[in-house]
N, C-alpha and C. Protein backbone atom coordinates (compact mmCIF):
# COMPACT_ATOMS: atom_id res chain seq x y z
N UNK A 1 0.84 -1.16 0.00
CA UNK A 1 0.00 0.00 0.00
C UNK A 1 0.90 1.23 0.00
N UNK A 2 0.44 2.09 -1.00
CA UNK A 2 1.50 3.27 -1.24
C UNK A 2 0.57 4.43 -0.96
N UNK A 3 1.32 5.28 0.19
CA UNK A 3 0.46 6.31 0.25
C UNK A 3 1.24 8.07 0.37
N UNK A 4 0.73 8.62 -0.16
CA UNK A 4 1.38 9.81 -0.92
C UNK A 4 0.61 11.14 -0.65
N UNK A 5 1.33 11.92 0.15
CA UNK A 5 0.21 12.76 0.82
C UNK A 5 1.01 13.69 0.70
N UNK A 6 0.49 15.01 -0.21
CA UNK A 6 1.16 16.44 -0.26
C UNK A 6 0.08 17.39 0.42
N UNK A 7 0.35 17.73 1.27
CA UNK A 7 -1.19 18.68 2.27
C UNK A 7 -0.38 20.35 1.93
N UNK A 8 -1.05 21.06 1.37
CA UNK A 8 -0.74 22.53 1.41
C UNK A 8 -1.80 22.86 1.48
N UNK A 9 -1.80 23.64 2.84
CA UNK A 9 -2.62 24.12 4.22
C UNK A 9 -2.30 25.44 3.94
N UNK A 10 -3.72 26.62 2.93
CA UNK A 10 -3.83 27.46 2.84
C UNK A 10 -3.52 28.49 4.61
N UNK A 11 -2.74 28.81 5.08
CA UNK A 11 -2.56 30.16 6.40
C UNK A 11 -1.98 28.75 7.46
N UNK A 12 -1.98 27.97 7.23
CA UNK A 12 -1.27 26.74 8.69
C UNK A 12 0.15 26.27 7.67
N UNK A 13 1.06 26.68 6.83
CA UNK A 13 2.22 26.16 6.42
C UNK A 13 2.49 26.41 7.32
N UNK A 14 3.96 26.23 8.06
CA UNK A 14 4.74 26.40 8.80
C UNK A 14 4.34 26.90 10.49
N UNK A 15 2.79 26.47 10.63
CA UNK A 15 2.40 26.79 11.92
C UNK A 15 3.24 26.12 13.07
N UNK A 16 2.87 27.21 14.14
CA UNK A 16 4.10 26.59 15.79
C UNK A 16 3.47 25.40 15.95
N UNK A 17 4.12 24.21 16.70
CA UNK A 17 3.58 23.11 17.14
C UNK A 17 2.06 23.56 18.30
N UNK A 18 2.30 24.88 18.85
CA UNK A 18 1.58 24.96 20.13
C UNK A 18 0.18 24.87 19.30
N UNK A 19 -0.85 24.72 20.38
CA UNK A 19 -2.32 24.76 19.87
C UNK A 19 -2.90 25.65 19.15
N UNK A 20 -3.48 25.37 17.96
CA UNK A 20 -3.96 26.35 17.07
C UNK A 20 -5.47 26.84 17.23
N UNK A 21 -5.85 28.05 16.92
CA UNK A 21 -7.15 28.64 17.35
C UNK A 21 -8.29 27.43 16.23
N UNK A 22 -9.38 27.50 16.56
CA UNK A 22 -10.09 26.29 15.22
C UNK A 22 -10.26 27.67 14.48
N UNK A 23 -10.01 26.51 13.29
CA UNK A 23 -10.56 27.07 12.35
C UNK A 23 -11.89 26.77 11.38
N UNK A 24 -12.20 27.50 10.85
CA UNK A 24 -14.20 26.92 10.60
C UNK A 24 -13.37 26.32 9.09
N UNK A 25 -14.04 25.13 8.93
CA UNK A 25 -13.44 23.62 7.56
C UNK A 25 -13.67 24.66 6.19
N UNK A 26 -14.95 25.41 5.86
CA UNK A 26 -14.98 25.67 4.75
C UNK A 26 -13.76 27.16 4.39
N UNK A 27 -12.56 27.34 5.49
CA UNK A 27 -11.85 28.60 5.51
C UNK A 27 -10.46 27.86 4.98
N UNK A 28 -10.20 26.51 5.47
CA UNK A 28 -9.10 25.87 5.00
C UNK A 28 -9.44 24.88 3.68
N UNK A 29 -8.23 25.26 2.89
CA UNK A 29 -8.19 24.35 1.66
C UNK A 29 -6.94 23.62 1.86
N UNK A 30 -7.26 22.18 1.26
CA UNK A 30 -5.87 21.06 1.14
C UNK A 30 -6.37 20.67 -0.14
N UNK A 31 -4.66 20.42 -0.13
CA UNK A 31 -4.68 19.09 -1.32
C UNK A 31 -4.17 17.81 -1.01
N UNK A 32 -4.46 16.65 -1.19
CA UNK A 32 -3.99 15.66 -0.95
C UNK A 32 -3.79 14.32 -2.27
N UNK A 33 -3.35 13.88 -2.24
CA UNK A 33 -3.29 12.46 -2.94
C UNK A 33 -3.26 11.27 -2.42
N UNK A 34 -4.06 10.45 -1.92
CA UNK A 34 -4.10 9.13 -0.97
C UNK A 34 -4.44 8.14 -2.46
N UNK A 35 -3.69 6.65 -2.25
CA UNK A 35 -4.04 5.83 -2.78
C UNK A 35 -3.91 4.60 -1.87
N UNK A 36 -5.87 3.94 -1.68
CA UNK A 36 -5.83 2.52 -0.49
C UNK A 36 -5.56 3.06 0.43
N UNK A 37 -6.18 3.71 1.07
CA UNK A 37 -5.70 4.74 1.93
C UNK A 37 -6.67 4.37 3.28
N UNK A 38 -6.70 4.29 4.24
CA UNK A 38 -7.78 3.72 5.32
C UNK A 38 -8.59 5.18 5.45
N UNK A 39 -9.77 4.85 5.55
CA UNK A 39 -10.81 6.37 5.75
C UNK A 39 -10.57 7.00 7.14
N UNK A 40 -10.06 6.03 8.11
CA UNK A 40 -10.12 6.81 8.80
C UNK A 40 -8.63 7.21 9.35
N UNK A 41 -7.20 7.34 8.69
CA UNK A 41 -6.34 7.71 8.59
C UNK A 41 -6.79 9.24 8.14
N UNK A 42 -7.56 9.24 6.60
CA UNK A 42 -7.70 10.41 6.40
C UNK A 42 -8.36 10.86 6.95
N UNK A 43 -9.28 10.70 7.61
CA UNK A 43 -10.16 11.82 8.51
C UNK A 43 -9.45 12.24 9.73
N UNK A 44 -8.49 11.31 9.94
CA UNK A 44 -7.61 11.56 11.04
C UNK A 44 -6.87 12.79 10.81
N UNK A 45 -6.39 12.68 9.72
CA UNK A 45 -5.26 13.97 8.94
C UNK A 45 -6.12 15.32 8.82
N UNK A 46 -7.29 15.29 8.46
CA UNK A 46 -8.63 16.08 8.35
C UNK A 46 -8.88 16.68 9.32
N UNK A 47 -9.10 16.28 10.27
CA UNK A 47 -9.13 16.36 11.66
C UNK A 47 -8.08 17.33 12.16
N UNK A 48 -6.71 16.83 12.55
CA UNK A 48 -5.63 17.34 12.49
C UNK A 48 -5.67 18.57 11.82
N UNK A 49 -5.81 19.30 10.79
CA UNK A 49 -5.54 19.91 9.97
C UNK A 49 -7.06 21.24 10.13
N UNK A 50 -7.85 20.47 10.18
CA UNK A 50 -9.27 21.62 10.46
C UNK A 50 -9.55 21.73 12.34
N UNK A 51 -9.09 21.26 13.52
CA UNK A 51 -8.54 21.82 14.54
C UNK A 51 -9.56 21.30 15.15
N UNK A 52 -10.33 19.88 14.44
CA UNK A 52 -11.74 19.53 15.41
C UNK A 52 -11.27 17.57 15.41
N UNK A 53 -11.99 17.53 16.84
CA UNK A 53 -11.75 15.91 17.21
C UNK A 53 -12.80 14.99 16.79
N UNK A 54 -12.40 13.87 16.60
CA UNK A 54 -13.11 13.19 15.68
C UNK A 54 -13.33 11.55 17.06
N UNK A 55 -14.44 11.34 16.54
CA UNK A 55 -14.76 9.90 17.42
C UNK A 55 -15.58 8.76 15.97
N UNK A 56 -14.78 8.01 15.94
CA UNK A 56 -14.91 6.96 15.01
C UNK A 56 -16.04 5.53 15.75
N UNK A 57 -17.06 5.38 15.02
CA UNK A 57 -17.94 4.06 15.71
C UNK A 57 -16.99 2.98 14.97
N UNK A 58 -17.00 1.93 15.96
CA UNK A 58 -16.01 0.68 15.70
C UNK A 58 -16.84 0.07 14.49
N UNK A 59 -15.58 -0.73 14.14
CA UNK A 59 -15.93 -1.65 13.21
C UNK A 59 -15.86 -1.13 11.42
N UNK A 60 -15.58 0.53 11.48
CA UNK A 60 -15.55 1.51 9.94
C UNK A 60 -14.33 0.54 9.16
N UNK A 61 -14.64 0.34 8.39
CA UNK A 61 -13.08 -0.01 7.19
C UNK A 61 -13.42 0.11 5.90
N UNK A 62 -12.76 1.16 5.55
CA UNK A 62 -12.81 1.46 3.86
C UNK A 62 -11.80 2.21 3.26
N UNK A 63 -11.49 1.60 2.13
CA UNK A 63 -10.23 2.05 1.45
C UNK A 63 -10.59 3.02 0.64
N UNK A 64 -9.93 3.99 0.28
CA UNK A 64 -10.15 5.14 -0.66
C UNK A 64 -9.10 5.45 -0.91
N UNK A 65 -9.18 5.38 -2.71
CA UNK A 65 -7.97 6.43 -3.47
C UNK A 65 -9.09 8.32 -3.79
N UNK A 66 -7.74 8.78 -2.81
CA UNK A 66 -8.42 9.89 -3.61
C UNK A 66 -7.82 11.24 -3.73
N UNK A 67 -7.61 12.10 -4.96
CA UNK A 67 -6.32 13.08 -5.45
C UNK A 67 -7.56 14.64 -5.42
N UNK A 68 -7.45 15.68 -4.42
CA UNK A 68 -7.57 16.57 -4.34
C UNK A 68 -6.53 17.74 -4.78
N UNK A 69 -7.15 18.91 -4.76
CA UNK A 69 -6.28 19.86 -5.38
C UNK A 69 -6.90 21.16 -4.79
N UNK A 70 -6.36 22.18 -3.83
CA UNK A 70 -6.45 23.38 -3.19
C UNK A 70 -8.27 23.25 -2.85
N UNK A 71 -8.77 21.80 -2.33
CA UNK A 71 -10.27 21.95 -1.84
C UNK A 71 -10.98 22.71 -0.41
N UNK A 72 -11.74 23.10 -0.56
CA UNK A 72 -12.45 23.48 0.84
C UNK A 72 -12.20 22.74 1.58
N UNK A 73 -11.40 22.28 3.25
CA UNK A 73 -11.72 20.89 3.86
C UNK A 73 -13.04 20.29 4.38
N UNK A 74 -14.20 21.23 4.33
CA UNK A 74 -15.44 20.59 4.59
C UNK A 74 -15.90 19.94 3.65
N UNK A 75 -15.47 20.08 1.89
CA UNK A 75 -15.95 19.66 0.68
C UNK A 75 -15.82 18.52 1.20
N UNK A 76 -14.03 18.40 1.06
CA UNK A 76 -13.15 17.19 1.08
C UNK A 76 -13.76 16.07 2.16
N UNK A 77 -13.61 16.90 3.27
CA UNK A 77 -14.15 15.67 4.49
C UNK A 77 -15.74 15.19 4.36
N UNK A 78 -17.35 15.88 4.09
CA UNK A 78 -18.13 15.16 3.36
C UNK A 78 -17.79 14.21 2.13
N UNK A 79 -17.14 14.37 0.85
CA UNK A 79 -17.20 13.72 -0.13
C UNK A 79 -16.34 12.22 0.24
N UNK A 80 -15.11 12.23 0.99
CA UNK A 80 -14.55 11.48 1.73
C UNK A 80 -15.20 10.36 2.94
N UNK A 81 -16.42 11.07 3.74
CA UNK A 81 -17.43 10.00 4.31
C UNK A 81 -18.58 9.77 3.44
N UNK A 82 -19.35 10.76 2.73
CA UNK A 82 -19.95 9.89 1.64
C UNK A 82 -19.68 8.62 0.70
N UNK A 83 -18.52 8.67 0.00
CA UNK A 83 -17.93 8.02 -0.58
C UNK A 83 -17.66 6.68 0.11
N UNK A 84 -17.90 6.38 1.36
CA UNK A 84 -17.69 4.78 2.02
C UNK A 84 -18.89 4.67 2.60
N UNK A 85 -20.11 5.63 2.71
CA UNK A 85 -21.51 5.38 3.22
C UNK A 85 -21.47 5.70 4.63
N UNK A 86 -20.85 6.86 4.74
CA UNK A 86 -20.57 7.30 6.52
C UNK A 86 -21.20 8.60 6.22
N UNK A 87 -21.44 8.96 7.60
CA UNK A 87 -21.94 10.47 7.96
C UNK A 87 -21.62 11.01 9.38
N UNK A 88 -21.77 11.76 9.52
CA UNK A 88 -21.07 12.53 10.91
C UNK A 88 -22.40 13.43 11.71
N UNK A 89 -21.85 13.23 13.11
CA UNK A 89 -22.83 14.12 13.74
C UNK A 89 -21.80 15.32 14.38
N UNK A 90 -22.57 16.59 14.23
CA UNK A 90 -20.88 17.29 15.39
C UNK A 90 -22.20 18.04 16.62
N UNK A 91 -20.95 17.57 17.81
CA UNK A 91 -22.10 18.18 19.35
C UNK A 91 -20.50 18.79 19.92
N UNK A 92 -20.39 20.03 19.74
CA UNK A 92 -19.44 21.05 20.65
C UNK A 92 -17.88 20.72 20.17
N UNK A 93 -17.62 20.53 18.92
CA UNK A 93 -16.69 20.72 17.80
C UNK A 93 -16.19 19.82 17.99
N UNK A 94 -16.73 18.47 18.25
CA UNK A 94 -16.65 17.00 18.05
C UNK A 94 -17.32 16.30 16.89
N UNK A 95 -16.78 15.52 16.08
CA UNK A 95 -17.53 14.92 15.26
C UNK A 95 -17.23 13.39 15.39
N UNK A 96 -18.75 13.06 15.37
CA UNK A 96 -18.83 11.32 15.17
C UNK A 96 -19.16 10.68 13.97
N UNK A 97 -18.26 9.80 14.05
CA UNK A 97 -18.20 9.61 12.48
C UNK A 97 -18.84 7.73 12.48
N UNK A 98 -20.14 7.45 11.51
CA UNK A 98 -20.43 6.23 12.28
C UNK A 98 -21.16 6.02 10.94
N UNK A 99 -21.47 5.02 10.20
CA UNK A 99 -22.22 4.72 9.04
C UNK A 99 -23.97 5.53 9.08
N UNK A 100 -24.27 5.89 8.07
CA UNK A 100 -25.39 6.50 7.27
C UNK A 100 -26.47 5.62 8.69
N UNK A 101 -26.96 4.37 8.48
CA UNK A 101 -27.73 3.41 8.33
C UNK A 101 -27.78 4.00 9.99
N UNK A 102 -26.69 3.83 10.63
CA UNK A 102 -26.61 4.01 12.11
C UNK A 102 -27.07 5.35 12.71
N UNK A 103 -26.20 6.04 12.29
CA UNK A 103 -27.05 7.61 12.71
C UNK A 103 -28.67 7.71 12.22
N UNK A 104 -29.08 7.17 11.42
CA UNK A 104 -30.34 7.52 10.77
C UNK A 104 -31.23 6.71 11.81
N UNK A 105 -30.80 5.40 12.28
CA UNK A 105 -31.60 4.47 13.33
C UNK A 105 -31.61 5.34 14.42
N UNK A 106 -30.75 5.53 14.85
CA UNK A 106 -30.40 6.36 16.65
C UNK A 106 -31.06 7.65 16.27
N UNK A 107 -31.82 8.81 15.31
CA UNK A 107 -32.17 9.70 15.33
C UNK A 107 -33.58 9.53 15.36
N UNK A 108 -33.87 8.40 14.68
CA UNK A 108 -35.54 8.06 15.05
C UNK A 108 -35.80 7.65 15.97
N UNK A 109 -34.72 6.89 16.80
CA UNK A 109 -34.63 6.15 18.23
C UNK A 109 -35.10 7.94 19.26
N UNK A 110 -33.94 8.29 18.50
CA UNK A 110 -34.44 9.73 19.82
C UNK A 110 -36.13 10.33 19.63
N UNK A 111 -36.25 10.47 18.28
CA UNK A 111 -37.65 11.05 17.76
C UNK A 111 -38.50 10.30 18.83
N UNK A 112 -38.76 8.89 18.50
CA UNK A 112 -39.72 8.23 18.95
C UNK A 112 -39.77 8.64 20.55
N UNK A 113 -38.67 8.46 21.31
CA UNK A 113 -38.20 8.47 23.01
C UNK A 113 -38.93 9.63 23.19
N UNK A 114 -38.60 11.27 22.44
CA UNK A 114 -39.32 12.62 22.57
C UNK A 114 -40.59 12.68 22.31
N UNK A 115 -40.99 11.40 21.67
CA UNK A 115 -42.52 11.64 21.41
C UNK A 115 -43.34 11.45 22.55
N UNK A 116 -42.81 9.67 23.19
CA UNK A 116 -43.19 9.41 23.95
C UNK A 116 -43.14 10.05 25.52
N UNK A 117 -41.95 10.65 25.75
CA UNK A 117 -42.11 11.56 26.79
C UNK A 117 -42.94 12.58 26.65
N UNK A 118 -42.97 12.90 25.73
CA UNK A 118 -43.99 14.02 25.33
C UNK A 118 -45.98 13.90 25.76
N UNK A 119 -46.24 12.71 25.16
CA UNK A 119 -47.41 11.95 25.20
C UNK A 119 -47.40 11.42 26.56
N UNK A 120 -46.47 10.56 27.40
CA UNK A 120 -46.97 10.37 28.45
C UNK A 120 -46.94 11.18 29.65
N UNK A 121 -47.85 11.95 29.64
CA UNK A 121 -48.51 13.15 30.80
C UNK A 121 -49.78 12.40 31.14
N UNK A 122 -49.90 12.88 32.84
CA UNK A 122 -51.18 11.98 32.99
C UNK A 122 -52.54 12.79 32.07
N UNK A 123 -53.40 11.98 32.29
CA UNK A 123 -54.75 12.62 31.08
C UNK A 123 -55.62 13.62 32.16
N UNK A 124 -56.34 14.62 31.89
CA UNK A 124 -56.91 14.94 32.46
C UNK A 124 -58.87 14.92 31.43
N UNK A 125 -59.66 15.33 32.14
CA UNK A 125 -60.73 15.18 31.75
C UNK A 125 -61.65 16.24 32.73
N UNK A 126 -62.23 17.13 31.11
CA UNK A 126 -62.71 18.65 31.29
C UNK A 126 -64.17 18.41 30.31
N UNK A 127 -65.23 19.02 31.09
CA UNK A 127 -66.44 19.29 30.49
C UNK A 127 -66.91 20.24 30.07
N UNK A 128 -67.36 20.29 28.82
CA UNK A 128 -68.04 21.84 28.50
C UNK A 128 -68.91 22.25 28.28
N UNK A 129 -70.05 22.47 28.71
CA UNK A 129 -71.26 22.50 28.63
C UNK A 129 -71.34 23.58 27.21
N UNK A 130 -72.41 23.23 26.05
CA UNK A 130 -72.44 24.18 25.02
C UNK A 130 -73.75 24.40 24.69
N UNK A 131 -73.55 25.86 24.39
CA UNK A 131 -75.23 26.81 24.34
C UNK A 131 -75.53 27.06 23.18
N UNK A 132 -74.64 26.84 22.02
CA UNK A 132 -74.71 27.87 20.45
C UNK A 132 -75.06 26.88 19.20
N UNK A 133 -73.98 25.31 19.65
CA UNK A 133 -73.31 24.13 18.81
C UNK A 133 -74.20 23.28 19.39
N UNK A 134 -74.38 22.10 18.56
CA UNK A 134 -74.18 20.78 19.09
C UNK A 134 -73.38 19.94 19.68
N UNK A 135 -73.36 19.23 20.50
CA UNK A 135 -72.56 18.67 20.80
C UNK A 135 -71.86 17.53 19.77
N UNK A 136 -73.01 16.53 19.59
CA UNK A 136 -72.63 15.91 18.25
C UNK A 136 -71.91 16.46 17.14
N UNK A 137 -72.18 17.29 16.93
CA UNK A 137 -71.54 18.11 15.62
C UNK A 137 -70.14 18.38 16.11
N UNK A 138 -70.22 19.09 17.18
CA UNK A 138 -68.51 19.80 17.69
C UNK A 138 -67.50 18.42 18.09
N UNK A 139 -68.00 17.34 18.67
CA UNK A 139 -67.21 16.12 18.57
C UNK A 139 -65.72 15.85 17.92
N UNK A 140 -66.70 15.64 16.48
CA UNK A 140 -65.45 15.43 15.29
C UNK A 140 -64.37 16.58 14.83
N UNK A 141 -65.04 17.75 15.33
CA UNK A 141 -63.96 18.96 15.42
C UNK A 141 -63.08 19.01 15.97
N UNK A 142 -63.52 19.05 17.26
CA UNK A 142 -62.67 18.97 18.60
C UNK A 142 -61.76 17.77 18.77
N UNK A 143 -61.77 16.91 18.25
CA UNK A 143 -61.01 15.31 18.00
C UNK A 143 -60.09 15.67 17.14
N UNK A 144 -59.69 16.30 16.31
CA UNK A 144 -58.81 16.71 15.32
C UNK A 144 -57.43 17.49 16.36
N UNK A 145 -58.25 18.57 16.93
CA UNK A 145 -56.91 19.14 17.75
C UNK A 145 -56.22 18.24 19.29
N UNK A 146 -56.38 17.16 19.22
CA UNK A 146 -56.04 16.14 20.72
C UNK A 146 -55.43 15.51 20.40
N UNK A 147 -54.45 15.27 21.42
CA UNK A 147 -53.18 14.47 21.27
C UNK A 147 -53.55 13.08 20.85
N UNK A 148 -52.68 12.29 20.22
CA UNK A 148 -52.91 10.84 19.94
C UNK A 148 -53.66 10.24 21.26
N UNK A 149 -53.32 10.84 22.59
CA UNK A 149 -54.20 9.85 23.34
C UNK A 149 -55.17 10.39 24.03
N UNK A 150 -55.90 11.42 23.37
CA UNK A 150 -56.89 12.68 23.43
C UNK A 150 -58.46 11.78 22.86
N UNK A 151 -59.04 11.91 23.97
CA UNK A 151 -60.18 11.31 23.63
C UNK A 151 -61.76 12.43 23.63
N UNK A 152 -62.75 12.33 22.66
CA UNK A 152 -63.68 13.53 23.15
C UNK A 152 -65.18 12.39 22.74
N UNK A 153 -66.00 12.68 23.60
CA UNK A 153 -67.57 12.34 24.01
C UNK A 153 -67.97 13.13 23.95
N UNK A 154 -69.82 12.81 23.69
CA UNK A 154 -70.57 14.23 23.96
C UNK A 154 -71.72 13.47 24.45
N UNK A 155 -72.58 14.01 25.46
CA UNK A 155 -73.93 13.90 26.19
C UNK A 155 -74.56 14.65 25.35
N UNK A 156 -75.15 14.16 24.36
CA UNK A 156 -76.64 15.02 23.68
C UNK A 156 -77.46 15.40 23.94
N UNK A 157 -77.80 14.65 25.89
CA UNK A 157 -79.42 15.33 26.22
C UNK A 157 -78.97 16.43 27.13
N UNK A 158 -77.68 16.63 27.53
CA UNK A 158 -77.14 17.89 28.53
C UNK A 158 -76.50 18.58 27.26
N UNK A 159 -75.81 18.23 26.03
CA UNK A 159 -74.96 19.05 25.32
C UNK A 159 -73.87 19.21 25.61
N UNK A 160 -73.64 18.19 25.99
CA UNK A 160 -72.12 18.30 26.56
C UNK A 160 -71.04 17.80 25.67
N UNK A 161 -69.87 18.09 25.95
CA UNK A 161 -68.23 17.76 24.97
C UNK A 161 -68.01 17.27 26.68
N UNK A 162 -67.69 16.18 26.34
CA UNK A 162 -66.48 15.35 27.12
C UNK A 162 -65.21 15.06 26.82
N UNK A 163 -64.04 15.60 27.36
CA UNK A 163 -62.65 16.09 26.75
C UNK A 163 -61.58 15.56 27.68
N UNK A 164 -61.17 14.41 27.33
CA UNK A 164 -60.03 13.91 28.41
C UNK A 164 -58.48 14.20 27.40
N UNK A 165 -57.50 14.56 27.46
CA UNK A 165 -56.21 14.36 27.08
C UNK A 165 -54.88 14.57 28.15
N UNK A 166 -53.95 14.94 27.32
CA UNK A 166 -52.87 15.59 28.23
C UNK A 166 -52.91 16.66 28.65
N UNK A 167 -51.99 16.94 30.08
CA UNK A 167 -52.11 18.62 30.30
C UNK A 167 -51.65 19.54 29.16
């Protein structure tokens, strides 16, 4: 495996070893040439180079040849996890880098969890006596705006809406 890496780092040539301020990915351009190159070597170098830490989900392996020339490094680093079916999440200038399939499961995983916390509030149950409407009639109205576990009745000989949901 031959690997061949010329990086010219538009404003970081010859930077001090000490810690560098970040810099935002679409401000730095590289070029590189990798051939069979492990993906996550280069994101490693990527990383390195755009001033943000990277957390890899186990088990990633994919080879990539690939010859850039003075690119944006945010181009570079999307087209670089696209290209093996990865995607990244970033939480406080961390990025996790973990296959498409996986982040997309764990984001509906959260959806669903927020729904359900959301929905389980105890129910309460409110009456409304009505002077203008029917009750029958206002029913199917009033059922439209209630939560999935929003239930509505009506007493036709009082006129009543019976209205249980969440707070």
């Amino acid at each position: 495996m031959t690997i061949l890496a010329v990086l010219l780092v538009a404003g970081m040539v010859g930077a001090p070893a000490a810690p560098r301020p970040t810099v935002a990915l679409d401000e730095t351009r590289i070029s590189v040439d990798f051939k069979d190159a492990d993906v996550l070597d280069i994101v490693r170098l990527m990383a390195e180079l755009g001033s943000f830490q990277v957390v890899a989900h186990p088990g990633i392996a994919c080879k990539l040849t690939l010859k850039l020339k003075e690119v944006p490094l945010d181009t570079a680093f999307d087209l670089t996890l696209k290209t093996c079916g990865l995607g990244y999440e970033e939480s406080s200038g961390i990025y996790r880098i973990a296959p498409r399939a996986t982040l997309t499961a764990e984001h509906a995983e959260a959806r669903k969890l927020a729904d359900e916390q959301k929905f389980n509030k105890p129910l309460k149950t409110r009456m409304y006596r009505l002077s203008y409407a029917r009750a029958a009639e206002m029913a199917p109205l009033v059922k439209k705006f209630l939560s999935p576990r929003g239930e509505v009745i009506f007493d036709a000989r009082t006129n009543t809406l019976i209205v249980t949901d969440i707070e």
